[in-house]
Protein backbone atom coordinates (compact mmCIF):
# COMPACT_ATOMS: atom_id res chain seq x y z
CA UNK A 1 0.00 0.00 0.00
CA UNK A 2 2.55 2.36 0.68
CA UNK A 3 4.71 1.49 -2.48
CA UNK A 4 1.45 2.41 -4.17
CA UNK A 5 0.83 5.73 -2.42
CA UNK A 6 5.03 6.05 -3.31
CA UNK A 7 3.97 5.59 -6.92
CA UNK A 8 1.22 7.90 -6.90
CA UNK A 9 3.19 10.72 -5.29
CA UNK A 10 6.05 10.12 -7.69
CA UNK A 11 3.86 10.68 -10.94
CA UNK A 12 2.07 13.50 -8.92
CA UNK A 13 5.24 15.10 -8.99
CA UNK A 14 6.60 14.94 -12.37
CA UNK A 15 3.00 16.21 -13.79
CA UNK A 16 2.82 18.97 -11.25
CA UNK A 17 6.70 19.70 -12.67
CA UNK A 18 6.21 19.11 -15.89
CA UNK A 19 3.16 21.49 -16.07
CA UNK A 20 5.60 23.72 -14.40
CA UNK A 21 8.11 23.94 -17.06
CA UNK A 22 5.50 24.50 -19.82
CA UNK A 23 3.96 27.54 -17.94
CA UNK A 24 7.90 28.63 -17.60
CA UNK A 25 8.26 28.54 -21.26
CA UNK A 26 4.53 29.73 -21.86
CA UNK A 27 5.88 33.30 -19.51
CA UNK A 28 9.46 33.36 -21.48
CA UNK A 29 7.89 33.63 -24.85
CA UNK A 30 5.43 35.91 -24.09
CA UNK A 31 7.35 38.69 -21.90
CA UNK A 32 10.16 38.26 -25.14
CA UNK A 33 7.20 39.24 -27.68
CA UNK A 34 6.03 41.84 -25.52
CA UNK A 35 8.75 43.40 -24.28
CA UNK A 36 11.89 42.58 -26.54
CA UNK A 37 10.55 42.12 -30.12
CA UNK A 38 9.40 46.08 -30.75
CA UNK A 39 6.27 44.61 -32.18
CA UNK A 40 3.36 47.40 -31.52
CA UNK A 41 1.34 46.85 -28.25
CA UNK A 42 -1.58 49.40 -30.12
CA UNK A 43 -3.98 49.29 -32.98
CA UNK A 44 -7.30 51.25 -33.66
CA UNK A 45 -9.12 49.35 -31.31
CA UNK A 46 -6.45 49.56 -28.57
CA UNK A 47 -7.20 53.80 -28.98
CA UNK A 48 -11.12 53.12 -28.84
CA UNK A 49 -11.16 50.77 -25.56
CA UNK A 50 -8.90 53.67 -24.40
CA UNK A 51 -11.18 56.59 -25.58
CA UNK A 52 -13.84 54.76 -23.38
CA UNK A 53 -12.50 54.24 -20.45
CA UNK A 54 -11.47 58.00 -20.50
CA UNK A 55 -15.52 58.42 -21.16
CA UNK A 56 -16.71 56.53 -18.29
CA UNK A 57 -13.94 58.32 -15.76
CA UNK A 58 -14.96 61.68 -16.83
CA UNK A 59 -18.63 61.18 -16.89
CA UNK A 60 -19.74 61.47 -20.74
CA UNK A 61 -19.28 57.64 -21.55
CA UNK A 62 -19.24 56.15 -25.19
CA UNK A 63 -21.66 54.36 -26.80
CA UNK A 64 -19.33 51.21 -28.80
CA UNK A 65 -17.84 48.06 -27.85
CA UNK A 66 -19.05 45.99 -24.95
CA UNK A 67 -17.92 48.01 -21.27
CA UNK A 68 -16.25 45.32 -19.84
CA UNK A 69 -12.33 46.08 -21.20
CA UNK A 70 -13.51 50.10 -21.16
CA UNK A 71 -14.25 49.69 -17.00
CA UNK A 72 -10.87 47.40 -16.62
CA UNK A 73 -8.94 50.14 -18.12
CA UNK A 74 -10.72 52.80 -16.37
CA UNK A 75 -10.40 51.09 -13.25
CA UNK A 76 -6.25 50.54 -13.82
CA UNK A 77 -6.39 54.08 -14.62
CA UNK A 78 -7.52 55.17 -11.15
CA UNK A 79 -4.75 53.17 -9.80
CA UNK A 80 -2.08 53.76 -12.21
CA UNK A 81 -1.01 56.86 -14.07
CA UNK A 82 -1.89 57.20 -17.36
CA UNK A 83 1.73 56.25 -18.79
CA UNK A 84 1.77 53.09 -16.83
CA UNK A 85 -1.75 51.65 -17.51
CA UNK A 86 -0.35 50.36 -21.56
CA UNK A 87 2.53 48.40 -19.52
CA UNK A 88 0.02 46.92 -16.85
CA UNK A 89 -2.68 45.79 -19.22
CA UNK A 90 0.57 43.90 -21.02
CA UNK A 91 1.45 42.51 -17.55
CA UNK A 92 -2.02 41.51 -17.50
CA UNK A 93 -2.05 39.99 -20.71
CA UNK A 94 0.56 37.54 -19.73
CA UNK A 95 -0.88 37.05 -16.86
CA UNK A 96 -3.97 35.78 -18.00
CA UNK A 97 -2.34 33.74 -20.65
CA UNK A 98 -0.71 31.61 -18.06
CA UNK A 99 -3.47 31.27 -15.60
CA UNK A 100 -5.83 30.54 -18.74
CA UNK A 101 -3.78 27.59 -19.02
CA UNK A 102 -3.41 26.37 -15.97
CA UNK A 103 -7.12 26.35 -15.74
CA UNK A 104 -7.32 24.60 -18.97
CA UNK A 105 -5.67 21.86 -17.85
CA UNK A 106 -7.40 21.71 -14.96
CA UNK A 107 -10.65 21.62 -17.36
CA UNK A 108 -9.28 18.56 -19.57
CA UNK A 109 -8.75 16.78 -16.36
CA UNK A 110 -12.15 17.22 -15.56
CA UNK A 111 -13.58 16.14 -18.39
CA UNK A 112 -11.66 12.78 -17.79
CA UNK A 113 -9.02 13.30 -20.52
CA UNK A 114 -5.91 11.06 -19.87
CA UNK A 115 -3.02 13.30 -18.03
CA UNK A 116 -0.67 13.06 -20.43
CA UNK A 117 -2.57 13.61 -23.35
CA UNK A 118 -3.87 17.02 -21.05
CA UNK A 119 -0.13 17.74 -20.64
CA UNK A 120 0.58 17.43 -24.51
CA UNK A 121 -2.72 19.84 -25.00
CA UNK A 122 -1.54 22.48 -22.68
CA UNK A 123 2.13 22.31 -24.12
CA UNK A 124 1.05 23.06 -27.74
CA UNK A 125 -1.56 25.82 -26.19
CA UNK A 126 1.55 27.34 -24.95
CA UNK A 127 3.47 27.57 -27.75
CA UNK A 128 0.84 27.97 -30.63
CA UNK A 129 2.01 31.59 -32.38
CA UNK A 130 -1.47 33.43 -32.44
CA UNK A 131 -1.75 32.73 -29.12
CA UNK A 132 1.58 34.16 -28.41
CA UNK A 133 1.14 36.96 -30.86
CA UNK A 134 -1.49 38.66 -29.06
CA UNK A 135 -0.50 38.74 -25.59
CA UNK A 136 1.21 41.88 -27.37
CA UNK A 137 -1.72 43.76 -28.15
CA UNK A 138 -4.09 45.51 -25.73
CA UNK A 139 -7.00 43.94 -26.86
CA UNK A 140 -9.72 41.96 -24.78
CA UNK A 141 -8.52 38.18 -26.06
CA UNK A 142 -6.56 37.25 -23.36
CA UNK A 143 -9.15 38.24 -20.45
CA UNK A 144 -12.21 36.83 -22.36
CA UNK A 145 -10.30 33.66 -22.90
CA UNK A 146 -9.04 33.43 -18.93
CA UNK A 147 -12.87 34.37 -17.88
CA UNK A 148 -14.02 31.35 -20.24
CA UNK A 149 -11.63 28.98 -19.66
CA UNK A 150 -12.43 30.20 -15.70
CA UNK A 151 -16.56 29.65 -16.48
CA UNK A 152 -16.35 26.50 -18.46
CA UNK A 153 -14.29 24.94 -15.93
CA UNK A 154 -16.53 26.22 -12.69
CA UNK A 155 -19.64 24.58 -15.13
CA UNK A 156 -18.15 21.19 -15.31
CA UNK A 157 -17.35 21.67 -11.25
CA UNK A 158 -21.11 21.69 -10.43
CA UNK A 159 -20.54 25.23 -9.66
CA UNK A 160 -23.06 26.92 -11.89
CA UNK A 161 -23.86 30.16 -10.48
CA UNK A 162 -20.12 30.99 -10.77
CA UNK A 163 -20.39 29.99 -14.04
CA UNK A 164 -22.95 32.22 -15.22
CA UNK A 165 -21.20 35.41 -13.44
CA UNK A 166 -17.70 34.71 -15.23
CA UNK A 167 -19.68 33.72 -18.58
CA UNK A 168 -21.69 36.88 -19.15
CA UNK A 169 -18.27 38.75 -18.12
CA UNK A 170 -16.97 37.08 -20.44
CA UNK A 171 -19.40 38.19 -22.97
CA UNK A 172 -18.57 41.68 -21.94
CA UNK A 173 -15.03 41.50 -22.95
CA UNK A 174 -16.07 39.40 -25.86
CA UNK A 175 -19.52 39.81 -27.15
CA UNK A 176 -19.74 36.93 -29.97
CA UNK A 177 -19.84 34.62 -26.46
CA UNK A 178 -23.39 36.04 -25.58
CA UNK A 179 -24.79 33.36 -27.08
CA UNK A 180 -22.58 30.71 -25.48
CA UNK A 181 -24.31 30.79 -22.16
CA UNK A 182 -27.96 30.78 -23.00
CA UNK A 183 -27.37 27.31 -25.43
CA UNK A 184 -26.00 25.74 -22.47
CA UNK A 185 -28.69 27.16 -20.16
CA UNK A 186 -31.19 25.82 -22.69
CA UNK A 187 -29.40 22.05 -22.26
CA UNK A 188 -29.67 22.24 -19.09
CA UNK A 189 -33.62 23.13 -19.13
CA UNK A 190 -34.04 20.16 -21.74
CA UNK A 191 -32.02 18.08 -19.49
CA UNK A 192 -34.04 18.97 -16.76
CA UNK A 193 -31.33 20.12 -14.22
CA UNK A 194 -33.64 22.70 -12.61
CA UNK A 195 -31.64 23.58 -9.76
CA UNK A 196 -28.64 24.01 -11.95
CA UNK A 197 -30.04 25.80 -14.92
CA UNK A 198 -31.20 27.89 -12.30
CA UNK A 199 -28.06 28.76 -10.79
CA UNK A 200 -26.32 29.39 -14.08
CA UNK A 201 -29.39 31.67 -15.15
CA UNK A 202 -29.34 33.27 -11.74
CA UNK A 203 -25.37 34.61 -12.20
CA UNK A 204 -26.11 35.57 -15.67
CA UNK A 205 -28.90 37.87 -14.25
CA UNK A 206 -27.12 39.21 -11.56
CA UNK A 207 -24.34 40.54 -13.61
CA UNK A 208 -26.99 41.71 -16.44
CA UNK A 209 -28.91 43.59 -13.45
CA UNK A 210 -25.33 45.08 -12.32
CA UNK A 211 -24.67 46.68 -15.80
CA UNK A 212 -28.19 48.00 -16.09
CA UNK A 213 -27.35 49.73 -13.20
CA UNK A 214 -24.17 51.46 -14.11
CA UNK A 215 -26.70 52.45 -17.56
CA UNK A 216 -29.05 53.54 -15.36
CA UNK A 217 -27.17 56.23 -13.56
CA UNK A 218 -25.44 57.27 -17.29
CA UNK A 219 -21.72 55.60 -15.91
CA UNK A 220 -22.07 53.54 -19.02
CA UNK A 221 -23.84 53.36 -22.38
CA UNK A 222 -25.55 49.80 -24.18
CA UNK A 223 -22.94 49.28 -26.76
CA UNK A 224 -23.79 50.36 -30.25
CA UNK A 225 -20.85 48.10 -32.56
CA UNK A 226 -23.87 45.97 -33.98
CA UNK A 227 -25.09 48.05 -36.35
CA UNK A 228 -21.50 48.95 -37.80
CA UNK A 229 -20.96 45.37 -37.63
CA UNK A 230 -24.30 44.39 -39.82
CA UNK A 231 -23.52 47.64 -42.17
CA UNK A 232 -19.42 45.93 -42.84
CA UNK A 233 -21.11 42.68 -43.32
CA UNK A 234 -23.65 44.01 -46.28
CA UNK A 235 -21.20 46.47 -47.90
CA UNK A 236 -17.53 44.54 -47.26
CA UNK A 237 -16.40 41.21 -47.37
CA UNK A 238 -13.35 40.16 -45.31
CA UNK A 239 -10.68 40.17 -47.41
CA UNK A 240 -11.14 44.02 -47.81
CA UNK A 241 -13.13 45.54 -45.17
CA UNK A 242 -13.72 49.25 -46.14
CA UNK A 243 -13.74 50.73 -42.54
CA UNK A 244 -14.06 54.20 -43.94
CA UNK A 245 -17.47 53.53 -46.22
CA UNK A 246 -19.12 51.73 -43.14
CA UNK A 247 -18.46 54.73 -41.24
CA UNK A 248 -19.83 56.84 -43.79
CA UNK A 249 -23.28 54.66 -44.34
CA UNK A 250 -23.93 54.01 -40.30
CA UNK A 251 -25.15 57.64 -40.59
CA UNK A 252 -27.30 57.34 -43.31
CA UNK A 253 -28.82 53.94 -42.32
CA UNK A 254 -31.13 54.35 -40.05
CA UNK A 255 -31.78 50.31 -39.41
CA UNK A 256 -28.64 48.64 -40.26
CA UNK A 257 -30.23 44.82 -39.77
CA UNK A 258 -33.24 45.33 -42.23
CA UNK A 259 -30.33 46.53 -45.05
CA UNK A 260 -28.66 43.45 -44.13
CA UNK A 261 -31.36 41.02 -44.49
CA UNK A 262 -32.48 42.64 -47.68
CA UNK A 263 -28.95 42.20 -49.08
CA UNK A 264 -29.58 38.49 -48.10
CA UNK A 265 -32.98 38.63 -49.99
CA UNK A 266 -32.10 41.00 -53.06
CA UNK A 267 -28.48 39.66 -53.50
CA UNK A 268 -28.28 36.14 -52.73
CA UNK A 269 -25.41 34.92 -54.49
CA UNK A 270 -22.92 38.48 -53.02
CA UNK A 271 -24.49 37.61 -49.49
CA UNK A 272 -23.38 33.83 -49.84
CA UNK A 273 -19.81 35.03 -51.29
CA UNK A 274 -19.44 37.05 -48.76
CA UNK A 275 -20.11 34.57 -45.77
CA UNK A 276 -18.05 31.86 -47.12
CA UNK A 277 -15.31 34.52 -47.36
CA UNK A 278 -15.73 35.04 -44.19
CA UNK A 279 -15.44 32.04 -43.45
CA UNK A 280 -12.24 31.17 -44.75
CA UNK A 281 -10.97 34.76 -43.31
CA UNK A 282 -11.49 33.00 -39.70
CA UNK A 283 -10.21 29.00 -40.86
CA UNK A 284 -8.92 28.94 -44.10
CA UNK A 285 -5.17 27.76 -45.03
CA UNK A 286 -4.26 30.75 -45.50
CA UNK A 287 -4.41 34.91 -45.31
CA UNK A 288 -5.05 36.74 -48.77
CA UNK A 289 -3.96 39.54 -47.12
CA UNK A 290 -0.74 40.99 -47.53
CA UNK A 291 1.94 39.63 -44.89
CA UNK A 292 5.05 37.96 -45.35
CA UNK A 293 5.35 33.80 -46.27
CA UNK A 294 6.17 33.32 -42.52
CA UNK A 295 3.03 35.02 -41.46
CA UNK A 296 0.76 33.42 -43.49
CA UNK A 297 2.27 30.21 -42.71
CA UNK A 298 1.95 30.32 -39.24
CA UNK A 299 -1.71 31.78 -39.58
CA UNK A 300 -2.32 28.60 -41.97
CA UNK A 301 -2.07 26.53 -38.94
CA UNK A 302 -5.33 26.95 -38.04
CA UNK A 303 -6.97 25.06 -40.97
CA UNK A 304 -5.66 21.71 -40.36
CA UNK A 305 -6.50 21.95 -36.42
CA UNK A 306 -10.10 23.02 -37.41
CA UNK A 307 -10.47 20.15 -39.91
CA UNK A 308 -8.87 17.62 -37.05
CA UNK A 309 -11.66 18.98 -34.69
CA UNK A 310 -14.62 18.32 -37.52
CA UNK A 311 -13.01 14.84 -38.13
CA UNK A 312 -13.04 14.07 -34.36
CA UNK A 313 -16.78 15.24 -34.25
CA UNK A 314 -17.40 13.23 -36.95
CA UNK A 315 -15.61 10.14 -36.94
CA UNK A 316 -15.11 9.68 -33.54
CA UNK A 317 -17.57 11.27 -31.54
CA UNK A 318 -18.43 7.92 -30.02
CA UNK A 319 -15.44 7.81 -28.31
CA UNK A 320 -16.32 11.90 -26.82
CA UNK A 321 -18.29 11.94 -23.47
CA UNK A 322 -21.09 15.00 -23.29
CA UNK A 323 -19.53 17.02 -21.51
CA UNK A 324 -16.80 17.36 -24.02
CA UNK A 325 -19.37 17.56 -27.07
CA UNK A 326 -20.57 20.73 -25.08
CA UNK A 327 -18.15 22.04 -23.23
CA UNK A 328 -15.38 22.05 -26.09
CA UNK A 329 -17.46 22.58 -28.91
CA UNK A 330 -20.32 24.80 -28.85
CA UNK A 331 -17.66 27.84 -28.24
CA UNK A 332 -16.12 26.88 -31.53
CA UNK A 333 -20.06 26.28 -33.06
CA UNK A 334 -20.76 29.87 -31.77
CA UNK A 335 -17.84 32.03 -32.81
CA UNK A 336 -17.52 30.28 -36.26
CA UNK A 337 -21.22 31.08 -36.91
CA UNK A 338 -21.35 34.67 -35.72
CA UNK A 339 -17.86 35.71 -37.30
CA UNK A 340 -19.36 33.80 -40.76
CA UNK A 341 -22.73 35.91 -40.57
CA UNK A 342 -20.64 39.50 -39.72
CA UNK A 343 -17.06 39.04 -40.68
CA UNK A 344 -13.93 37.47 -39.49
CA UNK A 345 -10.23 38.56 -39.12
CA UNK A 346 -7.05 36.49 -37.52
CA UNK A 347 -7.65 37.22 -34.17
CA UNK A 348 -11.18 36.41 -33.66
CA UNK A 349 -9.80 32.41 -33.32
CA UNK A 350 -8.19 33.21 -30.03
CA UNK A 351 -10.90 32.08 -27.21
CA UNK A 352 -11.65 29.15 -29.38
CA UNK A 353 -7.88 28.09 -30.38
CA UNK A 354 -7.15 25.65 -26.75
CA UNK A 355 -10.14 23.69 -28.19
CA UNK A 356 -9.54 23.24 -31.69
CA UNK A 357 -5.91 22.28 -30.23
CA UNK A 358 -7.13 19.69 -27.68
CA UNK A 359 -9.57 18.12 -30.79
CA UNK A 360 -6.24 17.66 -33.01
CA UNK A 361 -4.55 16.01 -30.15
CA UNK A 362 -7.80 13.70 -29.78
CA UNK A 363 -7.95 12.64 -32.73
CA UNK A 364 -4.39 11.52 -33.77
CA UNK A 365 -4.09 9.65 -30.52
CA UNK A 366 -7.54 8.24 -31.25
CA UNK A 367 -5.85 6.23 -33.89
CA UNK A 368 -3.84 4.63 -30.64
CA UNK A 369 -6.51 4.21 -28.08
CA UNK A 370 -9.11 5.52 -26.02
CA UNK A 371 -7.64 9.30 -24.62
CA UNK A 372 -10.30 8.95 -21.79
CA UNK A 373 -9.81 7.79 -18.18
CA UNK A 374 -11.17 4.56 -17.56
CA UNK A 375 -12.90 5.00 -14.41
């Protein structure tokens, strides 16, 4: 018995090591890219999260993106002065990266998956190059992934009211999740879990009641990116998105979605063009846009993990508990449909990419044996 326990402690150890290492390397390559490769930590909507946080602090808030990265930065910026706030969101960046993985492991382990297999998941998550690239970039990708990650896992724990608190923040940092939450809410009403889908629904209330309230007394505004979003979906297709016509037509258009569905109505064939260009702007093998062979080979990546994560669905989903079909899947159902209906560009991926990378690992061991526990 104790040689046993001996055993246990000994394998303990070189996971809890191993995992160790990876999040060492995970750190190394992501302070380097941030703070040693002069690659830009800004772009235009860097200057717009920025222009409303400044909105909120000074009492005239702006109506765009979702508030959640506008009140982070606001909040960092009562703390910090202004010319330290760009390096602490960066600090944060990284900092969510790792933790995101940690919890992601946790979550495979979880969901039953064999340890090394979880280990082999997480190593590749740390090291995959658009995950990497934008830890750089103060955007909201690395928090909505870590609140996620952080929901998903707190779902699968039986703690559900958690979960839906950290899943509609996560919708606030990333608002193609919004749908995420109510699909699983709606399993677990089919499933009949009252007391669960009650919880979940309860936290996703809670939160929604908290932001009405900062609405109410004019701290924030509703965001208002939909209707730019629905006017650069009728008027642009992915490849070239014409920022500056979309700008000029969301003041002429008074109801962006009925423009959009009569697009889909009147111009059938341009509609469908333009969604499966979209589509292949978020999967395809490669970027028509211009960036060097290294760039586009590295962004490339992506398509053969997203067809290993179909042919897992497909050919071996009898080997894939529930839990996995919906926990690992319906993130990458829901982003790939939204981003296919509006438009799609390389980082919109990112909160989906630990999945599509745990799929690919599935489903070449799959060919070796089961990657499940057996207990």
């Amino acid at each position: 018995m104790r040689g046993k326990i001996k055993i246990l402690n000994y394998f303990s150890a070189r996971i809890n090591l191993t995992i160790f290492l990876i999040l060492i390397v995970s750190t190394s390559l992501r302070i380097f890219i941030c703070f040693f490769s002069n690659l830009p930590w800004f772009n235009t909507d860097s200057y717009t999260y920025f222009n409303m946080a400044d909105g909120i602090l000074y009492g005239k808030p702006i109506s765009y993106f979702p508030n959640g990265y506008p009140l982070f930065i606001a909040l960092l910026k009562l703390i910090f002065s202004d010319a330290l706030v760009p390096t602490i969101l960066i600090i944060f960046n990284i900092i969510f990266q790792i933790l995101s993985q940690y919890l992601f492991f946790k979550l495979l382990i979880k969901l039953n998956l064999n340890k090394e297999l979880a280990l082999i998941t997480l190593f590749f998550v740390a090291i995959y190059p658009n995950q990497i690239n934008y830890t750089r970039q103060i955007l909201t990708e690395p928090i909505s992934l870590f609140l996620l990650i952080l929901s998903l896992l707190m779902y699968v724990s039986n703690k559900p009211f958690l979960s839906g608190i950290t899943g509609f923040l996560a919708a606030q940092f990333r608002p193609t999740l919004i749908f995420l939450f109510p699909l699983i809410l709606i399993h677990e009403i089919i499933s009949k879990n009252t007391k669960k889908s009650f919880l979940l629904g309860l936290g996703v209330i809670l939160c929604l009641f908290f932001f009405k309230i900062l609405e109410y007394f004019n701290l924030i505004l509703p965001p208002d990116n939909l209707k730019f979003n629905l006017i650069v979906a009728t008027y642009s297709d992915s490849f070239n998105i014409n920022w500056e016509l979309a700008r000029s037509k969301l003041s002429i258009i008074k109801n962006p979605l009925s423009v959009y569905i009569n697009h889909l109505i009147t111009n059938p064939l341009d509609f469908l063009e333009k969604r499966i260009i979209s589509l292949w702007s978020l999967w395809g093998p490669f970027s028509v846009t211009h960036r060097g062979i290294l760039e586009k080979i590295l962004i490339g990546i992506r398509f053969p993990l997203f067809m290993f994560s179909i042919a897992l669905f497909l050919l071996r989903k009898n080997l894939l508990s529930k839990n996995i079909l919906i926990i690992t899947y319906l993130p990458i159902l829901v982003i790939t449909f939204i981003h296919t209906m509006f438009f799609s560009q390389q980082r919109f991926t990112f909160v989906v990419e630990p999945f599509i990378i745990m799929h690919t690992v599935l489903y070449l061991y799959s060919f070796k044996g089961n990657f499940l526990n057996e207990n």
